[in-house]
C-alpha atoms as a PDB file:
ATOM      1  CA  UNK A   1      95.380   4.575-159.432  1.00  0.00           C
ATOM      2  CA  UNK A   2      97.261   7.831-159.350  1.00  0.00           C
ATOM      3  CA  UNK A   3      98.329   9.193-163.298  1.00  0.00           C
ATOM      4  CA  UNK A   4     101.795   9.691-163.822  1.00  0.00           C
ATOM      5  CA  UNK A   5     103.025  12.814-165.674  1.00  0.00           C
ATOM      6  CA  UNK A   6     106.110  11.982-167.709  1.00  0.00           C
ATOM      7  CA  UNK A   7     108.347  14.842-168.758  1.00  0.00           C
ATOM      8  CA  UNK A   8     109.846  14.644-171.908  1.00  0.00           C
ATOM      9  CA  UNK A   9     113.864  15.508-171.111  1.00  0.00           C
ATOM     10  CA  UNK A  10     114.557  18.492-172.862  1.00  0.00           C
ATOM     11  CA  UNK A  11     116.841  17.974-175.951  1.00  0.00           C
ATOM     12  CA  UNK A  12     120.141  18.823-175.681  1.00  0.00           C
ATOM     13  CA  UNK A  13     121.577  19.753-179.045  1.00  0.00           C
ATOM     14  CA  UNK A  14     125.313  18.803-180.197  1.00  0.00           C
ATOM     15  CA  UNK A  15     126.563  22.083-180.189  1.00  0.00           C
ATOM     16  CA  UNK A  16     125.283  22.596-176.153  1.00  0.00           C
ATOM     17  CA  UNK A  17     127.385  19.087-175.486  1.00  0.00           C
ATOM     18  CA  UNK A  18     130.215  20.231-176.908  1.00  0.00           C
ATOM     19  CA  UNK A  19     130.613  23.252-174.814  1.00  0.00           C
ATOM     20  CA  UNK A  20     129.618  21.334-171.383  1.00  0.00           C
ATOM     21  CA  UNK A  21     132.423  19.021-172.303  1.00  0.00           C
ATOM     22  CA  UNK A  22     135.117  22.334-173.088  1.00  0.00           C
ATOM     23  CA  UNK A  23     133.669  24.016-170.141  1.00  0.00           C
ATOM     24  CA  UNK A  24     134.401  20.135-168.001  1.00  0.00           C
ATOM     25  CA  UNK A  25     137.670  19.895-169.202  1.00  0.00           C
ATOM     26  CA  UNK A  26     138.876  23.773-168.582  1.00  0.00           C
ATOM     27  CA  UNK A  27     137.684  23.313-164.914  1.00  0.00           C
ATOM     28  CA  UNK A  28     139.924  20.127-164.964  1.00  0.00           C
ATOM     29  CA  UNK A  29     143.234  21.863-166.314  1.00  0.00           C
ATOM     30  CA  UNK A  30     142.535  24.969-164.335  1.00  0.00           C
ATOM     31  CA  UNK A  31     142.476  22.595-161.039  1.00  0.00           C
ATOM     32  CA  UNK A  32     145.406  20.629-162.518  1.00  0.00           C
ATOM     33  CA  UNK A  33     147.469  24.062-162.813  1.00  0.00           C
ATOM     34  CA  UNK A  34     146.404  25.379-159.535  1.00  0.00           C
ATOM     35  CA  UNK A  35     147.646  22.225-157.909  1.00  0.00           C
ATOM     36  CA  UNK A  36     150.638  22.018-159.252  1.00  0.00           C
ATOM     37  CA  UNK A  37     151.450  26.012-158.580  1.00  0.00           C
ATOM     38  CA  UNK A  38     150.559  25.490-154.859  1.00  0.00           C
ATOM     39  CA  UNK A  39     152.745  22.142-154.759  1.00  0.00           C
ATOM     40  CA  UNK A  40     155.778  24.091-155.862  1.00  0.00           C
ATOM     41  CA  UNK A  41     155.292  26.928-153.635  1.00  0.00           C
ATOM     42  CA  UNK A  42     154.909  25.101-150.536  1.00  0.00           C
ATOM     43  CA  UNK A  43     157.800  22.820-151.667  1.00  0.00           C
ATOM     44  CA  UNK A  44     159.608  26.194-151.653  1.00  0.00           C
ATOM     45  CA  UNK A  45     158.059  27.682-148.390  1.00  0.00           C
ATOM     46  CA  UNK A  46     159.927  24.203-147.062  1.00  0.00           C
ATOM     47  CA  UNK A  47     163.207  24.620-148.439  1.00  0.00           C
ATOM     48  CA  UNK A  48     163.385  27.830-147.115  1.00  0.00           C
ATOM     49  CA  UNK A  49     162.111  26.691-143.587  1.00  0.00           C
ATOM     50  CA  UNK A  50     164.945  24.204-143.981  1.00  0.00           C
ATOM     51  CA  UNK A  51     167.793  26.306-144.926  1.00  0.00           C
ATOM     52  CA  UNK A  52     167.239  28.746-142.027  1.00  0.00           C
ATOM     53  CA  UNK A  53     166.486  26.214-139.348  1.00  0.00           C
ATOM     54  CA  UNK A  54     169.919  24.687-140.106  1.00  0.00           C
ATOM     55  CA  UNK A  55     171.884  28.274-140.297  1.00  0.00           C
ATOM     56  CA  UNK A  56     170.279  28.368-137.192  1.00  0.00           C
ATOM     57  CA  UNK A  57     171.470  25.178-135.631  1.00  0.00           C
ATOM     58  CA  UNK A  58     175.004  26.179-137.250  1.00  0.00           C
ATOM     59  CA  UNK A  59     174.927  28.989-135.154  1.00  0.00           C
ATOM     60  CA  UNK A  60     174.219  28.150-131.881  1.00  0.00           C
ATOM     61  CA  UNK A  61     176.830  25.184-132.442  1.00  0.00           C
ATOM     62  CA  UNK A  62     179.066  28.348-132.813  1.00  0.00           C
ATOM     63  CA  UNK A  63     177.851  29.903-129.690  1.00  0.00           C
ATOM     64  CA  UNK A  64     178.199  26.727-127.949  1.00  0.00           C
ATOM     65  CA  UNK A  65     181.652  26.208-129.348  1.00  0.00           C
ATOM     66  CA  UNK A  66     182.611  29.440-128.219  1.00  0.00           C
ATOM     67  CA  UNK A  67     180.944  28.993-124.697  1.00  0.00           C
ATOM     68  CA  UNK A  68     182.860  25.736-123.907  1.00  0.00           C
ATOM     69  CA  UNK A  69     186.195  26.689-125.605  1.00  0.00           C
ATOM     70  CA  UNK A  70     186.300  30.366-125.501  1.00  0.00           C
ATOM     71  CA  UNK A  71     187.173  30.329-129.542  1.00  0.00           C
ATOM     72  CA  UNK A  72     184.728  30.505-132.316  1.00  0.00           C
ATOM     73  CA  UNK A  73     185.044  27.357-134.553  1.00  0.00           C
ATOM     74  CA  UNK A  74     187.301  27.820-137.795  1.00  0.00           C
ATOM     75  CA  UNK A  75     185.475  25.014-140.001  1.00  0.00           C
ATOM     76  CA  UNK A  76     181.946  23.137-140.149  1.00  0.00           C
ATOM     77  CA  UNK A  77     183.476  19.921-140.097  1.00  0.00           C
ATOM     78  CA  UNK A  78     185.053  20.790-136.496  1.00  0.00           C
ATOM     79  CA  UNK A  79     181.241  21.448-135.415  1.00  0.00           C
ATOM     80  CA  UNK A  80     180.364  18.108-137.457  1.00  0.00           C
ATOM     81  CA  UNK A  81     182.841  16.051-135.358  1.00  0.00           C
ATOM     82  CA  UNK A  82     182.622  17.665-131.687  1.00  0.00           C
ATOM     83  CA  UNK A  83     179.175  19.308-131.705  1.00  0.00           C
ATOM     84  CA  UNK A  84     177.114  17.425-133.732  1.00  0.00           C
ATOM     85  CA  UNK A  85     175.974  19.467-136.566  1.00  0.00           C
ATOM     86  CA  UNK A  86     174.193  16.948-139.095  1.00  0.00           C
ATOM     87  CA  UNK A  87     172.929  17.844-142.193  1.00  0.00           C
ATOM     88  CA  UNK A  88     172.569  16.630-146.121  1.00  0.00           C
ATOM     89  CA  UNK A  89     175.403  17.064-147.927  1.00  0.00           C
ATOM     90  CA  UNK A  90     174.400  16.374-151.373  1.00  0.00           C
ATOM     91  CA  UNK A  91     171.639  18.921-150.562  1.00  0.00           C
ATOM     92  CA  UNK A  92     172.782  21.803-148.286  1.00  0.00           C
ATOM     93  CA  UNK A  93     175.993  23.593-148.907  1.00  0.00           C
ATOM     94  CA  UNK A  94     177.339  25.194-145.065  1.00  0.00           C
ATOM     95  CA  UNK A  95     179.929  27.268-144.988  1.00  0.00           C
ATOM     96  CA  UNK A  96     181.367  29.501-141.667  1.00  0.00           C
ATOM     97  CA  UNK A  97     183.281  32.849-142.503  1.00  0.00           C
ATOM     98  CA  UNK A  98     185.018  34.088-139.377  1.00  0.00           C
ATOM     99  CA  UNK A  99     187.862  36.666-139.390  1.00  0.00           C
ATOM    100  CA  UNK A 100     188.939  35.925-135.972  1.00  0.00           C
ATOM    101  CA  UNK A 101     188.570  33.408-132.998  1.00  0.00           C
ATOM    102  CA  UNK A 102     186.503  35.946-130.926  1.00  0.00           C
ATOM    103  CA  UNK A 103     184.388  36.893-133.906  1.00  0.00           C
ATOM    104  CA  UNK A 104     181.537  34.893-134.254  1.00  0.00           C
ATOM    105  CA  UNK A 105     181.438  33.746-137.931  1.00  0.00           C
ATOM    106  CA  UNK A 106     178.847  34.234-140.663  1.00  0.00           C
ATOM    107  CA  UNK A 107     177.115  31.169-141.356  1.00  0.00           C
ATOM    108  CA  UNK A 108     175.666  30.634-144.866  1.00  0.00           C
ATOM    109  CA  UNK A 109     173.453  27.672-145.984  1.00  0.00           C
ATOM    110  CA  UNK A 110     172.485  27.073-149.106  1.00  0.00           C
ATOM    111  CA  UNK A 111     170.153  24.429-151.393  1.00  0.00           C
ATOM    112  CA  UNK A 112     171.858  22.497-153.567  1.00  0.00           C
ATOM    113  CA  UNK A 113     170.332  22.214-156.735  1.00  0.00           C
END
């Protein structure tokens, strides 16, 4: 028969349990912070993405509007009813700010809040 060596475990004192279970629950809050920091920025990154792919969409409506009619539209519902331009009211504000009918107008989006 072979002899088996036992180690004793070495003793681990109150004071060294304490500070694995400070140093365990820092690493938890610091991944806890980090995800929610990255969450909200890439929530962000999205609303952006969203706002300027729909000023986009406003626009080319515009150009469309202009190509087919030879006038720039006056009003975002016009491009609502005979281009359709869809988009979230409650959370996007549009708005088209044209001086004349050959002027193509400025289009500004914003998130609602």
């Amino acid at each position: 028969m072979r002899d088996v060596i036992y180690h004793d475990r070495p003793r681990v004192t109150a004071a060294q349990r304490a500070r694995r279970i400070v140093a365990g629950l820092v690493a938890a809050v610091a991944v806890l912070f980090l995800g929610v920091v990255l969450f909200t920025r890439m929530d962000l990154d999205m609303n952006r993405q969203a706002v300027e792919s729909l000023r986009q969409n406003v626009t080319e409506a515009c150009v469309q509007c202009y190509a087919i009619e030879g006038t720039y539209p006056v009003s975002i519902s016009y491009l609502e009813q005979n281009y359709g331009v869809r988009y979230d009211g409650s959370k996007y504000a549009v708005s088209l700010r044209s001086g004349s009918g050959n002027e193509l107008p400025a289009v500004q989006v914003t998130l609602r809040r």
